[in-house]
N, C-alpha and C. Protein backbone atom coordinates (compact mmCIF):
# COMPACT_ATOMS: atom_id res chain seq x y z
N UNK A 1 -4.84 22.80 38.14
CA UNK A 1 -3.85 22.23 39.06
C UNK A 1 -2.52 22.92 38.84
N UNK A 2 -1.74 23.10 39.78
CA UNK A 2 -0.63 23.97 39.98
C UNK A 2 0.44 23.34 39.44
N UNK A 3 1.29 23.55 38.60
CA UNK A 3 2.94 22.99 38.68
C UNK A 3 4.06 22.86 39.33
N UNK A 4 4.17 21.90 39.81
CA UNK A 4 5.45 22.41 41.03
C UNK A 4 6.57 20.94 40.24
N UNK A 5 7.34 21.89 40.03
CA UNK A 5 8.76 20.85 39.70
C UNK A 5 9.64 20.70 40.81
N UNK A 6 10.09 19.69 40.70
CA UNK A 6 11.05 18.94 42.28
C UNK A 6 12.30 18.61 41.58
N UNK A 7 13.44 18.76 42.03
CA UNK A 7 14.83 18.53 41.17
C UNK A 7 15.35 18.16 42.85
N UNK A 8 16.24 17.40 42.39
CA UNK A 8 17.29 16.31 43.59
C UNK A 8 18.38 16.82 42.74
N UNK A 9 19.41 17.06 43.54
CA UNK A 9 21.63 17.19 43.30
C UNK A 9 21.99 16.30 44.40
N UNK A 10 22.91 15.35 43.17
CA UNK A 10 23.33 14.91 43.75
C UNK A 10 24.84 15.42 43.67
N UNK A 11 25.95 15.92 44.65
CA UNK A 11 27.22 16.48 44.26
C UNK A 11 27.89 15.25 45.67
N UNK A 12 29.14 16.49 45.62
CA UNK A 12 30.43 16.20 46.22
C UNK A 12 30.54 17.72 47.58
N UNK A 13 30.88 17.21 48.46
CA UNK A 13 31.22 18.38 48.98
C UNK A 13 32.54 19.08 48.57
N UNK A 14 31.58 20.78 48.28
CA UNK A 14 33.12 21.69 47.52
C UNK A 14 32.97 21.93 46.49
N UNK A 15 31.47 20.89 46.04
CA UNK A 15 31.58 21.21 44.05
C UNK A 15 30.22 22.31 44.09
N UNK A 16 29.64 22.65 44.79
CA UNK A 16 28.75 23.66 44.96
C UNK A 16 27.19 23.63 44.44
N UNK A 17 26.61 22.24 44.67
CA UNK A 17 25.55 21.92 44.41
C UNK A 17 24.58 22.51 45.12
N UNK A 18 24.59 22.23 46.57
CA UNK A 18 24.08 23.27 47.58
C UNK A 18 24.04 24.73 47.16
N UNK A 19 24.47 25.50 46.58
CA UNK A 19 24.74 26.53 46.44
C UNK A 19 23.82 27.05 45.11
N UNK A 20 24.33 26.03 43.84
CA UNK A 20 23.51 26.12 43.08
C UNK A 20 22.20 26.04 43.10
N UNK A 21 21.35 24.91 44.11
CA UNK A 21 19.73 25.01 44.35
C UNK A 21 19.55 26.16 44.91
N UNK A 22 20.60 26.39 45.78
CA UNK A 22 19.82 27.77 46.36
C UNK A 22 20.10 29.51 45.77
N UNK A 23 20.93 29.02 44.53
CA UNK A 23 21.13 30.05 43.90
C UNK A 23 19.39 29.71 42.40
N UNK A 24 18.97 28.48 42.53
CA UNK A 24 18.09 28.43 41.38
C UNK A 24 16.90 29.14 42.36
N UNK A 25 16.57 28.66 43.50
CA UNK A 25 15.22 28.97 44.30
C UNK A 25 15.51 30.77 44.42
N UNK A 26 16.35 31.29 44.54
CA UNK A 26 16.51 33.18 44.56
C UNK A 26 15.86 33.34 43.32
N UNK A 27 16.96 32.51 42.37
CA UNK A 27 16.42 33.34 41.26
C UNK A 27 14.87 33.17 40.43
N UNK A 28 14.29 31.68 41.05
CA UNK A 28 13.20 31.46 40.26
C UNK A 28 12.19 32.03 41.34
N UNK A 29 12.20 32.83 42.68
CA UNK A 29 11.45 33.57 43.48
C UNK A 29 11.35 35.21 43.08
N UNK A 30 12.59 35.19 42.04
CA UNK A 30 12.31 36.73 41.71
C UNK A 30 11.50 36.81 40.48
N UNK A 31 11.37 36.03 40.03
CA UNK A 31 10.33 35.75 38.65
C UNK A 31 9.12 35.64 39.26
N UNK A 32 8.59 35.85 40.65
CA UNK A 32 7.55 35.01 40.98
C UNK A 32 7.42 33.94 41.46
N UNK A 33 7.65 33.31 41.30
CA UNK A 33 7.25 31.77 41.85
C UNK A 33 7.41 31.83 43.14
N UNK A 34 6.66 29.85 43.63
CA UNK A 34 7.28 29.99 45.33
C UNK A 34 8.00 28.94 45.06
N UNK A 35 8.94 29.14 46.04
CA UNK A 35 10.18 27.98 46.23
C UNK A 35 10.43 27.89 47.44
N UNK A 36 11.37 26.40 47.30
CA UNK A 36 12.04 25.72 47.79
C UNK A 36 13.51 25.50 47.77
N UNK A 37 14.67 25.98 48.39
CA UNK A 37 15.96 25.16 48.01
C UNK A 37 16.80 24.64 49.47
N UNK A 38 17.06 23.39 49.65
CA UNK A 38 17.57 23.44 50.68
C UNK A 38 18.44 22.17 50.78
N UNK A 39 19.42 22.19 52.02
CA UNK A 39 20.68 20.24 51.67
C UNK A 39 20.07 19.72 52.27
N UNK A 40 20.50 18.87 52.31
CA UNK A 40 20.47 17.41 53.00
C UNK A 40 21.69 17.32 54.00
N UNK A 41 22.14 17.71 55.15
CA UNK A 41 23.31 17.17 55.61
C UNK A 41 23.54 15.80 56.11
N UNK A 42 24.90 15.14 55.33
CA UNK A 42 25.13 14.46 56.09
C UNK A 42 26.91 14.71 56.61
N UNK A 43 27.98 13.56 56.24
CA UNK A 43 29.10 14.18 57.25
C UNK A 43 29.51 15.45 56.24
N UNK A 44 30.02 16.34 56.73
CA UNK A 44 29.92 18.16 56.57
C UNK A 44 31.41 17.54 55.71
N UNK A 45 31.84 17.46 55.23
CA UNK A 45 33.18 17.22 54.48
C UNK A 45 33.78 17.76 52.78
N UNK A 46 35.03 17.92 52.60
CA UNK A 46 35.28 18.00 51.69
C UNK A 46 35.17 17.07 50.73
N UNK A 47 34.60 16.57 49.87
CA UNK A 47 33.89 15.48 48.53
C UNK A 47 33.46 14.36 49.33
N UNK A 48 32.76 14.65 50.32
CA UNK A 48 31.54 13.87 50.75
C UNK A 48 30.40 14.06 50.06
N UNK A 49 29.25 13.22 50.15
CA UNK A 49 28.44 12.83 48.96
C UNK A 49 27.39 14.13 49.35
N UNK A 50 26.67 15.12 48.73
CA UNK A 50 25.82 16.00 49.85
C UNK A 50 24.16 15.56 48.57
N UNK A 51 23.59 16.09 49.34
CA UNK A 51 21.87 16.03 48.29
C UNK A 51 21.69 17.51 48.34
N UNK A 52 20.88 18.36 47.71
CA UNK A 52 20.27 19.33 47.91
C UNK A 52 18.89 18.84 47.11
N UNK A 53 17.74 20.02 47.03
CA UNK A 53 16.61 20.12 46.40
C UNK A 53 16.01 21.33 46.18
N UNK A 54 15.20 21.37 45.32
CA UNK A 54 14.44 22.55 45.08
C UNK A 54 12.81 22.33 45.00
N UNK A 55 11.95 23.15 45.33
CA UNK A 55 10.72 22.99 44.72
C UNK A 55 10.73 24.13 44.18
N UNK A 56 9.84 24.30 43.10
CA UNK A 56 9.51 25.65 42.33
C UNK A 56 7.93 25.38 41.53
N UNK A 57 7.21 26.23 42.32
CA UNK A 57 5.52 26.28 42.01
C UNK A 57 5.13 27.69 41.76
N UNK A 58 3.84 27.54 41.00
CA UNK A 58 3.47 29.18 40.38
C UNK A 58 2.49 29.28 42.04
N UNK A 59 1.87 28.01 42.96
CA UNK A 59 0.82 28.28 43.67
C UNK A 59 1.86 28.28 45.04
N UNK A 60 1.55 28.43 46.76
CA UNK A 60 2.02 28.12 47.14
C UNK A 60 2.32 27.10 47.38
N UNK A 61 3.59 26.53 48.06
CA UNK A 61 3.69 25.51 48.69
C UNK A 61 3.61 25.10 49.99
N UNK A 62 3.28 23.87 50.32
CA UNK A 62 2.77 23.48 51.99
C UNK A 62 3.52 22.30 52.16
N UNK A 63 4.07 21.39 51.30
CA UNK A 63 4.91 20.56 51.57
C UNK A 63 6.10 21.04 52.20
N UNK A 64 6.67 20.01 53.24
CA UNK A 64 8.21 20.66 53.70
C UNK A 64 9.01 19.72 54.11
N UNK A 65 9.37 18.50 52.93
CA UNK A 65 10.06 17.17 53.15
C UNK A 65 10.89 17.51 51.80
N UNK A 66 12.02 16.41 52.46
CA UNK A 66 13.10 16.30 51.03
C UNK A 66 11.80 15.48 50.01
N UNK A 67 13.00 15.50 48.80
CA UNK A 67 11.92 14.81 48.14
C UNK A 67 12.23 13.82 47.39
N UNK A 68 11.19 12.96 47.44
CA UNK A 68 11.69 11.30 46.69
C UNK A 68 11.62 11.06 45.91
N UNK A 69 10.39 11.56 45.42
CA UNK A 69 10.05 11.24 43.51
C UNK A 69 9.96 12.70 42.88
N UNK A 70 11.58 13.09 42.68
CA UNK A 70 11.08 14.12 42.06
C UNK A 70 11.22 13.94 40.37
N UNK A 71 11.14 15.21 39.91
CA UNK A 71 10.80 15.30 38.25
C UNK A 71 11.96 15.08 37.55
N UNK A 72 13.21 15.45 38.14
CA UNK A 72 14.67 15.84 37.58
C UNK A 72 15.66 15.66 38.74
N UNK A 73 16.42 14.76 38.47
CA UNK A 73 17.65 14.66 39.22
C UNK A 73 19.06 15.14 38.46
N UNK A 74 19.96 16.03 39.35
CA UNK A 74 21.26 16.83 38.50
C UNK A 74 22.42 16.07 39.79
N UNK A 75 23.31 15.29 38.75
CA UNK A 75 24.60 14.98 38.95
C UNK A 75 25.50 15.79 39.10
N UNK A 76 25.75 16.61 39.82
CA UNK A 76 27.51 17.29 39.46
C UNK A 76 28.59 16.51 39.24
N UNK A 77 28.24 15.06 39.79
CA UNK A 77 29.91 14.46 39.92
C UNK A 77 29.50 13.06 39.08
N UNK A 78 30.02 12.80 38.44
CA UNK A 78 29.57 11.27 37.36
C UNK A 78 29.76 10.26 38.73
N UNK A 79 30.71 10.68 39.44
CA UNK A 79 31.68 8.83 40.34
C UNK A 79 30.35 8.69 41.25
N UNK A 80 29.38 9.60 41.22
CA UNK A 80 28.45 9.14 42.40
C UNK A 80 27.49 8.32 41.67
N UNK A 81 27.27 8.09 39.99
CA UNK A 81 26.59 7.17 39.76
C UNK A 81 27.17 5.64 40.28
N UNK A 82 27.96 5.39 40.51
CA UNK A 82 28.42 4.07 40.43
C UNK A 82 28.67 3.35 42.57
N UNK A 83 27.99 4.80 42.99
CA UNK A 83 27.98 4.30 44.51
C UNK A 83 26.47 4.76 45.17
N UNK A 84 26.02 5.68 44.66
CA UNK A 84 24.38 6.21 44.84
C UNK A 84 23.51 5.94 43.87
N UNK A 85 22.59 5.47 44.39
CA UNK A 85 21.38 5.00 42.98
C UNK A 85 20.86 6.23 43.17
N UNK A 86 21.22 7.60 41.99
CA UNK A 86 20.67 8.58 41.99
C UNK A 86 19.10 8.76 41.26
N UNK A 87 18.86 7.33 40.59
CA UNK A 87 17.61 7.47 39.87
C UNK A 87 16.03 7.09 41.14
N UNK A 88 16.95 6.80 42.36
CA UNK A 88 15.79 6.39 42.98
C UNK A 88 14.63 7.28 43.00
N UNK A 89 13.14 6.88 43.10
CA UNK A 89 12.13 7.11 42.80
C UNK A 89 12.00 8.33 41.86
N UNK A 90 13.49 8.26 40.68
CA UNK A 90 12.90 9.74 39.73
C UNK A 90 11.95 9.33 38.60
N UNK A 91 10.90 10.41 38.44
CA UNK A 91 9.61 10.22 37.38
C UNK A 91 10.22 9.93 36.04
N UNK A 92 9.67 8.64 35.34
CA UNK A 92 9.69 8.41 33.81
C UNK A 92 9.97 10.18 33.05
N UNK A 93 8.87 10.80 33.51
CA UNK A 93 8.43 11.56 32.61
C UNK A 93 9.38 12.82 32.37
N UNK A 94 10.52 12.66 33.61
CA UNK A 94 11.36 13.99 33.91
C UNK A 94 12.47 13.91 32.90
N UNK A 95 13.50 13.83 34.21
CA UNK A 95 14.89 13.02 33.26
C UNK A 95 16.26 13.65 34.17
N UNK A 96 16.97 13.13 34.07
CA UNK A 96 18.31 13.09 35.10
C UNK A 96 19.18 14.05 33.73
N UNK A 97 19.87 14.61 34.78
CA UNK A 97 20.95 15.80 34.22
C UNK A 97 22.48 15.42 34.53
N UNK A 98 23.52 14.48 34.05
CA UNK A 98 25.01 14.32 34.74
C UNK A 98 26.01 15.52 34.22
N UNK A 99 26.91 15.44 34.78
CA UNK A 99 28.52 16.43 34.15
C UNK A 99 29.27 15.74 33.88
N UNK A 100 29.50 15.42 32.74
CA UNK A 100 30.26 14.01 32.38
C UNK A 100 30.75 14.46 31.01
N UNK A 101 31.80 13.99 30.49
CA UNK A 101 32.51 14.21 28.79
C UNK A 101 32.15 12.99 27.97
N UNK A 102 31.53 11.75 29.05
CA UNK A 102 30.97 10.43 28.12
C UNK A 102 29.89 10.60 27.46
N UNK A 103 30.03 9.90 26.36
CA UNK A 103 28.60 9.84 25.50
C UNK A 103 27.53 9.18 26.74
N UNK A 104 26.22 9.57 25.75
CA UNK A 104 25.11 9.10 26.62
C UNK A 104 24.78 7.60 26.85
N UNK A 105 25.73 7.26 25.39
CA UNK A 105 25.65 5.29 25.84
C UNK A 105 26.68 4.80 26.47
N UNK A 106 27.14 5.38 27.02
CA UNK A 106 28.44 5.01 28.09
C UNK A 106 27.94 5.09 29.33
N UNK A 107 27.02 6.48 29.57
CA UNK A 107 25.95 6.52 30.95
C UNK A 107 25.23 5.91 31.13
N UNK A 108 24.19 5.24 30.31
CA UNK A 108 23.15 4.48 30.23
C UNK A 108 23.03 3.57 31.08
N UNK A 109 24.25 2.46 31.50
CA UNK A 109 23.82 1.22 31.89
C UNK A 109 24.17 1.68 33.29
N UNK A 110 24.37 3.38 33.96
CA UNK A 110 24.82 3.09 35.64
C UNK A 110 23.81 3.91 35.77
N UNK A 111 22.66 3.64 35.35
CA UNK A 111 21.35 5.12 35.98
C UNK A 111 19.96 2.97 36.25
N UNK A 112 21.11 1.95 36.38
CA UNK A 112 19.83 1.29 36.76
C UNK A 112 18.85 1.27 36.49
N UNK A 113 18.67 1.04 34.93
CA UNK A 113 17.22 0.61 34.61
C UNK A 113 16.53 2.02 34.07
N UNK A 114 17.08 2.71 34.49
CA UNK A 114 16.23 4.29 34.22
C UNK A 114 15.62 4.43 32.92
N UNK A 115 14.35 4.45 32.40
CA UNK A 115 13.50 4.92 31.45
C UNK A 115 13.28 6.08 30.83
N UNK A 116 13.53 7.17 31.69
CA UNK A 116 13.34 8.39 31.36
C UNK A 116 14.30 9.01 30.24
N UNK A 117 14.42 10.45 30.15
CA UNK A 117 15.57 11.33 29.48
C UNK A 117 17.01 11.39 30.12
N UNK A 118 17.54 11.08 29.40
CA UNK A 118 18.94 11.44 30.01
C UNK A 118 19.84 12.76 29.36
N UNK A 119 19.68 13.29 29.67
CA UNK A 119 20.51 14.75 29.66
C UNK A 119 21.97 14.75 29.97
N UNK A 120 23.12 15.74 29.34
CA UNK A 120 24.29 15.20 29.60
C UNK A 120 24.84 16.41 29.49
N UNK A 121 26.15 17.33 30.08
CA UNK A 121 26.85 18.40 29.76
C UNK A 121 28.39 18.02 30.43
N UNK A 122 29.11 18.90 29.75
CA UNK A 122 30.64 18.77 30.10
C UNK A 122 30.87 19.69 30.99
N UNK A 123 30.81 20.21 31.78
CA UNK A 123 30.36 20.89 33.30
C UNK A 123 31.74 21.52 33.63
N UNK A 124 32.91 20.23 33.04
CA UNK A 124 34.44 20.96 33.38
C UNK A 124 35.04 21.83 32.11
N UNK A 125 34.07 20.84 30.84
CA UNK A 125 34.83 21.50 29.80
C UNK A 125 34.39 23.29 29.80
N UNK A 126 33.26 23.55 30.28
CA UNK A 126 32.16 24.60 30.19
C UNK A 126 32.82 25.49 31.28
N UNK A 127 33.28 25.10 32.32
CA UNK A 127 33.92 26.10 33.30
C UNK A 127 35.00 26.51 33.11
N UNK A 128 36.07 25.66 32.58
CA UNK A 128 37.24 25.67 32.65
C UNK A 128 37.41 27.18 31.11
N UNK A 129 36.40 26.14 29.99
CA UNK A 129 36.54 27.68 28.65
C UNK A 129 36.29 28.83 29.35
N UNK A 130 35.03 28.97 30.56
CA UNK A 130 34.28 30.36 30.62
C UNK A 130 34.99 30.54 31.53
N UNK A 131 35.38 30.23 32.88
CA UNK A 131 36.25 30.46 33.74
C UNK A 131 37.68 30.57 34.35
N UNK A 132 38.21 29.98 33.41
CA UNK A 132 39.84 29.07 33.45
C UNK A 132 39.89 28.73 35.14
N UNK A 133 38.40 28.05 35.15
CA UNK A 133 39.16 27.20 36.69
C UNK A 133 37.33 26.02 36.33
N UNK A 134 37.59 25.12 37.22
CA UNK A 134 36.62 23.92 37.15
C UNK A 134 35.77 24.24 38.45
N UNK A 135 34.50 25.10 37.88
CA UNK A 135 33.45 25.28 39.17
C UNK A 135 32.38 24.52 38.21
N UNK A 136 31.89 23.12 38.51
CA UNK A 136 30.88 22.55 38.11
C UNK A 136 29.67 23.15 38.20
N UNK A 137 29.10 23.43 39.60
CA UNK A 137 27.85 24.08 39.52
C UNK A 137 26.92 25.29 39.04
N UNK A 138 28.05 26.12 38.37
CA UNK A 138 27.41 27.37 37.33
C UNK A 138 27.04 26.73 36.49
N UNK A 139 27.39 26.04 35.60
CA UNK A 139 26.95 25.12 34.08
C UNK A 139 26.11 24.16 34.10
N UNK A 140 25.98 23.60 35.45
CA UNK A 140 24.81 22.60 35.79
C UNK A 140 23.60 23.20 35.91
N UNK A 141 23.50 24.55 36.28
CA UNK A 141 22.47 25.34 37.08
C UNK A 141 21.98 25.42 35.88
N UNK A 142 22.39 26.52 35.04
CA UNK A 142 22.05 26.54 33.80
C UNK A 142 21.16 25.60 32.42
N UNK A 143 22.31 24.29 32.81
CA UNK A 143 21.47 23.41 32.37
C UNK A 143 20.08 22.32 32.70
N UNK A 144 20.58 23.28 33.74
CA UNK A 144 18.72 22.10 34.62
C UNK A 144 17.36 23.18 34.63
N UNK A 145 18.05 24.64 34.46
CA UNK A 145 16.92 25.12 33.81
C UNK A 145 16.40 24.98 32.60
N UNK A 146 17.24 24.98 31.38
CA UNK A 146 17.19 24.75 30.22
C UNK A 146 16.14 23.30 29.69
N UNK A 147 17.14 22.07 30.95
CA UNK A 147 16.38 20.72 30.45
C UNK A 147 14.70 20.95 31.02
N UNK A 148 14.63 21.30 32.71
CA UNK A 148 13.15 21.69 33.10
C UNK A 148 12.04 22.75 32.83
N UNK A 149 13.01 23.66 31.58
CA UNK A 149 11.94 24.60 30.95
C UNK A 149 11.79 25.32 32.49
N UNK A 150 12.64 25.80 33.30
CA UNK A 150 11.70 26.46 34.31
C UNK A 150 11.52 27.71 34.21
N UNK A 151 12.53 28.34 33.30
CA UNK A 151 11.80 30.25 33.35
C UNK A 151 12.73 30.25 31.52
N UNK A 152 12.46 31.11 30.79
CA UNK A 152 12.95 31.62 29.80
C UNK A 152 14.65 32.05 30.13
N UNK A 153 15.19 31.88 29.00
CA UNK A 153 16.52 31.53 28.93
C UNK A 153 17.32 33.42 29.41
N UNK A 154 16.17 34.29 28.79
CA UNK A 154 17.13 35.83 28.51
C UNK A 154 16.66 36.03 30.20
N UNK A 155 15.91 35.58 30.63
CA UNK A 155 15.27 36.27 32.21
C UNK A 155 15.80 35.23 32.95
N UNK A 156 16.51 34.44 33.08
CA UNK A 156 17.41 33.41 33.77
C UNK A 156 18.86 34.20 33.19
N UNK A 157 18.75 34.44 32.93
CA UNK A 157 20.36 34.80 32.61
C UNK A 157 20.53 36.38 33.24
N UNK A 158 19.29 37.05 32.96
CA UNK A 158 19.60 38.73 33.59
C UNK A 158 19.45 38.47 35.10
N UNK A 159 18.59 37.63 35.88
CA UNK A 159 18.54 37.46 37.14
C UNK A 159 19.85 37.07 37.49
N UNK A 160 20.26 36.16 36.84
CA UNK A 160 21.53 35.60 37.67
C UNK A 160 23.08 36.73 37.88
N UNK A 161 23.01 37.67 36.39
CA UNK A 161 23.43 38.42 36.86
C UNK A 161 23.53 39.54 37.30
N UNK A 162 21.93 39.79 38.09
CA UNK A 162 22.12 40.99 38.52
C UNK A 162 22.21 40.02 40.33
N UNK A 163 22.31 38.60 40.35
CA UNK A 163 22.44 38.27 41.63
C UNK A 163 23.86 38.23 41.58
N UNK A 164 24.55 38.15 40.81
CA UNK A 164 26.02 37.87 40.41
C UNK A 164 26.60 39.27 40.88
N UNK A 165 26.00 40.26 40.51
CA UNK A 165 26.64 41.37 40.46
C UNK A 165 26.79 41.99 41.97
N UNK A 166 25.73 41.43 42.74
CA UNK A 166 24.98 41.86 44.38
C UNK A 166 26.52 41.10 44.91
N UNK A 167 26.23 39.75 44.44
CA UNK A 167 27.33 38.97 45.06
C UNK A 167 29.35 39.08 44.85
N UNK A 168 29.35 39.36 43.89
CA UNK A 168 30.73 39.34 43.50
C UNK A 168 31.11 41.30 42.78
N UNK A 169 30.15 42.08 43.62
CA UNK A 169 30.44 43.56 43.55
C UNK A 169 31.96 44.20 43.30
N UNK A 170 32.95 43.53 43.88
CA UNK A 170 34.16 43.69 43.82
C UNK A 170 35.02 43.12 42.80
N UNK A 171 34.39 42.33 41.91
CA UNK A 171 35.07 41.14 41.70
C UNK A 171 34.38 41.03 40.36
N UNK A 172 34.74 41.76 38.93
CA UNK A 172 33.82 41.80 38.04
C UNK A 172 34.31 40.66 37.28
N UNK A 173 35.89 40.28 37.19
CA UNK A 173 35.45 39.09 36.68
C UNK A 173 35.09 37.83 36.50
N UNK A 174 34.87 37.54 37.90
CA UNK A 174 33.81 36.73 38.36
C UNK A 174 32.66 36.58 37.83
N UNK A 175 32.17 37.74 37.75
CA UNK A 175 30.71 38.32 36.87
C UNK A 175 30.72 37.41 35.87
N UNK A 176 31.88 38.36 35.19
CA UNK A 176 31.42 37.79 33.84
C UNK A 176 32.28 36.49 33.48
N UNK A 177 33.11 35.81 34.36
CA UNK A 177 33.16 34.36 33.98
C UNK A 177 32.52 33.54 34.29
N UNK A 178 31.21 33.80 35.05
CA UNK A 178 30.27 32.73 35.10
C UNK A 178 29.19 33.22 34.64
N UNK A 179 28.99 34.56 33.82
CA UNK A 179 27.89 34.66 32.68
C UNK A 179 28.19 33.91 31.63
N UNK A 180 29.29 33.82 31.44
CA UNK A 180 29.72 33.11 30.14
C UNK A 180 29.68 31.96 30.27
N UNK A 181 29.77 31.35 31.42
CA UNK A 181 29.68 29.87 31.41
C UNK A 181 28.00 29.86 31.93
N UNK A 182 27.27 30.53 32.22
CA UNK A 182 25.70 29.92 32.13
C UNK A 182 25.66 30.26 30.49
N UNK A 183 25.77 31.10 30.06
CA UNK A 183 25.36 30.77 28.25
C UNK A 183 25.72 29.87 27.46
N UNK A 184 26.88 29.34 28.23
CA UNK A 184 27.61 28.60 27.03
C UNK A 184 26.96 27.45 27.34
N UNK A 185 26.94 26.54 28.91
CA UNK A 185 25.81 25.72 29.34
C UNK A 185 24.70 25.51 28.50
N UNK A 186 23.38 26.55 28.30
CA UNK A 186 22.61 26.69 27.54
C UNK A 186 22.75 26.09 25.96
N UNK A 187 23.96 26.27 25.63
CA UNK A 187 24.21 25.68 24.17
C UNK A 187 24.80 24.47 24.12
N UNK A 188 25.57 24.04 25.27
CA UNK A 188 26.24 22.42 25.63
C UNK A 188 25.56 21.50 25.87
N UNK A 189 24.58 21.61 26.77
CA UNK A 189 23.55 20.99 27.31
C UNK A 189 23.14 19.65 26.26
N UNK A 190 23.06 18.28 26.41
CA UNK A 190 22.72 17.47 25.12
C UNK A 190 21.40 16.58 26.26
């Protein structure tokens, strides 16, 4: 039987969640796999609430719905725990990813009941060292590969920047302030 992992973002419009699934589905299609990354629209706005998703399978895929119960749900923004039940239908077995500077028993009681893993990174502290500016979704990306095991850490990191490099050609240090903040991710990640 095939593996296909399902991850839900929940962000803000502007914090680049959208961007990030569909920067994970490039890069986990150049390893092979088949994927999925795509939003959810609803009102098109600046820190309006947005969803994105990913699928990522070694077999193809034939499903083509958002998805409800997936394996891993990633927070970019903590304030949407306390107005979106982001744990809805997520699997025991996965575990939710927030960007938050609170300990994990401070999160605990707004994931509703949630059973699973809770995963936690400082998303601003991580951008702001590697970047000197607050882009949440490089350090999240990072860390939702890390928590879902989805490709090895040195071949997630050379993909991204040789997509980094396609993308921000002009602009090297761009490059390398968000190489540094996917590595450092990798080691923040709790």
């Amino acid at each position: 039987m095939s593996k296909v992992t399902e991850i839900r973002w929940h962000g803000r419009g502007g914090q680049g969640a959208k961007t990030a699934a569909l920067l994970l589905a490039d890069v986990a299609f150049q390893t092979g796999k088949y994927v999925q990354g795509f939003p959810e629209y609803g009102p098109e706005r600046m820190g309006a609430p947005i969803t994105a998703y990913n699928r990522i399978s070694d077999t193809v895929i034939r499903v083509h719905s958002n998805i409800y119960d997936p394996q891993y749900v990633v927070v970019v923004d903590e304030s949407l725990l306390e107005t979106i039940d982001v744990t809805a239908g997520l699997k025991k077995e996965g575990g939710i990813l927030i960007n938050t500077a609170k300990a994990k028993e401070d999160i605990i009681p707004l994931l509703r009941g949630y059973e699973g893993k809770v995963y936690t990174i400082d998303a601003k502290k991580v951008s702001v060292e590697a970047m000197g500016a607050y882009f949440p979704n490089t350090p999240m990306l990072a860390a939702i590969v890390k928590v879902a095991d989805i490709m090895e850490r040195d071949r997630f990191l050379s993909e991204m920047e040789a997509s980094f490099k396609h993308k921000f050609a002009g602009k090297p240090e761009v490059i390398a302030g968000n190489m540094r903040a996917l590595t450092k991710a990798f080691e923040e990640v709790k």
